[in-house]
Structure formats: structure tokens, C-alpha cells
Protein backbone atom coordinates (compact mmCIF):
# COMPACT_ATOMS: atom_id res chain seq x y z
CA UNK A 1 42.40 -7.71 14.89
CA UNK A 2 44.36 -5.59 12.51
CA UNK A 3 43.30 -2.05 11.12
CA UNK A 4 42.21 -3.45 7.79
CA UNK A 5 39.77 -5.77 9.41
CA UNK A 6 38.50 -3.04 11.54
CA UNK A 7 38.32 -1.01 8.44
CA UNK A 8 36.64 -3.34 6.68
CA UNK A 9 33.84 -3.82 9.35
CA UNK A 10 33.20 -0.58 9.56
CA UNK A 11 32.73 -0.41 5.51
CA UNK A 12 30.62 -3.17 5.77
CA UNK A 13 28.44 -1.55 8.54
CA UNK A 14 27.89 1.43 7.24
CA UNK A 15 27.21 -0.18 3.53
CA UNK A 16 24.42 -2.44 5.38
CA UNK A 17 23.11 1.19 7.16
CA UNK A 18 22.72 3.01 3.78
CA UNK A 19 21.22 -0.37 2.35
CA UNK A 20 18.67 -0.06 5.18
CA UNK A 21 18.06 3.48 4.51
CA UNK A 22 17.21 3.06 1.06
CA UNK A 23 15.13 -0.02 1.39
CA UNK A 24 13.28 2.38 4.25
CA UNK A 25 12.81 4.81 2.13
CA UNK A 26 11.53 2.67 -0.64
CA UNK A 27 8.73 1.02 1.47
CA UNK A 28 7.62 4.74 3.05
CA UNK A 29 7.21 5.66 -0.17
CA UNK A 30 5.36 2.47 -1.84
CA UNK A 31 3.15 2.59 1.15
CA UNK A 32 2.74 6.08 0.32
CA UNK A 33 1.69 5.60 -3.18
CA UNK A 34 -0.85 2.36 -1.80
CA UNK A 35 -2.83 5.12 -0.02
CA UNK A 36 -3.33 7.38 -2.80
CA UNK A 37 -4.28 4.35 -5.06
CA UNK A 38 -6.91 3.20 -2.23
CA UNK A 39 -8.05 7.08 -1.62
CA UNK A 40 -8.57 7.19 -5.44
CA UNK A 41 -10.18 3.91 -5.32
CA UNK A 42 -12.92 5.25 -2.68
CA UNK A 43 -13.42 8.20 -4.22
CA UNK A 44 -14.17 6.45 -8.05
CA UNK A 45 -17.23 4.72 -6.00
CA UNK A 46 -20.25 5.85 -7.70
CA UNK A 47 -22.85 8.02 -5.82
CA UNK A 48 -25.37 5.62 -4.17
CA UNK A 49 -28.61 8.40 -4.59
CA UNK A 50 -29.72 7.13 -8.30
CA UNK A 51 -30.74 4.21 -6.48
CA UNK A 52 -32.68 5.84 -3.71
CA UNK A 53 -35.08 6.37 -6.77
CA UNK A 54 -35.77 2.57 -6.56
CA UNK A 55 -38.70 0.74 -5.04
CA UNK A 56 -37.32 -0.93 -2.00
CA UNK A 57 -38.28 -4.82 -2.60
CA UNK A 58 -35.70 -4.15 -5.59
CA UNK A 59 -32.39 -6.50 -4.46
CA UNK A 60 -33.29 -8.40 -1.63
CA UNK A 61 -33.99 -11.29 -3.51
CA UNK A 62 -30.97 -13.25 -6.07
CA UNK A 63 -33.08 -15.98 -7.97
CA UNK A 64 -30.92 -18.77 -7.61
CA UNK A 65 -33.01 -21.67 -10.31
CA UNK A 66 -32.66 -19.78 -13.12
């Protein structure tokens, strides 16, 4: 093998490395963004304790016939 093929490998390897960095980084970071959408998500839920207000035979039932 000559030098420029070595060279050339070497290039290449070290391209693919970066590329794997960045794709890496990319994913951490869209992962990262995932959570706060799902945090915000959880959050936006509506307090449950204006229902506690209701009689409790309220929502057991779905009539189905109508």
C-alpha cells in the first residue's frame, strides 16, 4: 500500500468519526428536546380536584345504544 492510500484511509476514518460525532450529538440533543416536550406535556394536565366535587356514580357508566 502506498502513502496516498494510507492517507486516504485515514481521511476517510476520521471523516466517518466526525460524521459519528455529529449525528451523536444530534440525537443527545433531539432526545433532549423529547423530554422537555413530554415534561411540558405532563405538566399541561389539568388538576384532577374540580372533579372531586362530583357525585361518584358520575362516569362509570358509557351508554353505548344511544
Amino acid at each position: 500500500m502506498d502513502v496516498t492510500g494510507i492517507a486516504k484511509l485515514s481521511t476517510t476514518l476520521a471523516d466517518v468519526g466526525n460524521a459519528q460525532a455529529v449525528s451523536i450529538a444530534v440525537l443527545k440533543k433531539a432526545n433532549e428536546i423529547q423530554a422537555e416536550s413530554a415534561t411540558a406535556l405532563i405538566e399541561a394536565i389539568p388538576n384532577n380536584q374540580a372533579t372531586s366535587n362530583l357525585p361518584p356514580h358520575l362516569g362509570r357508566n358509557i351508554n353505548t345504544t344511544a
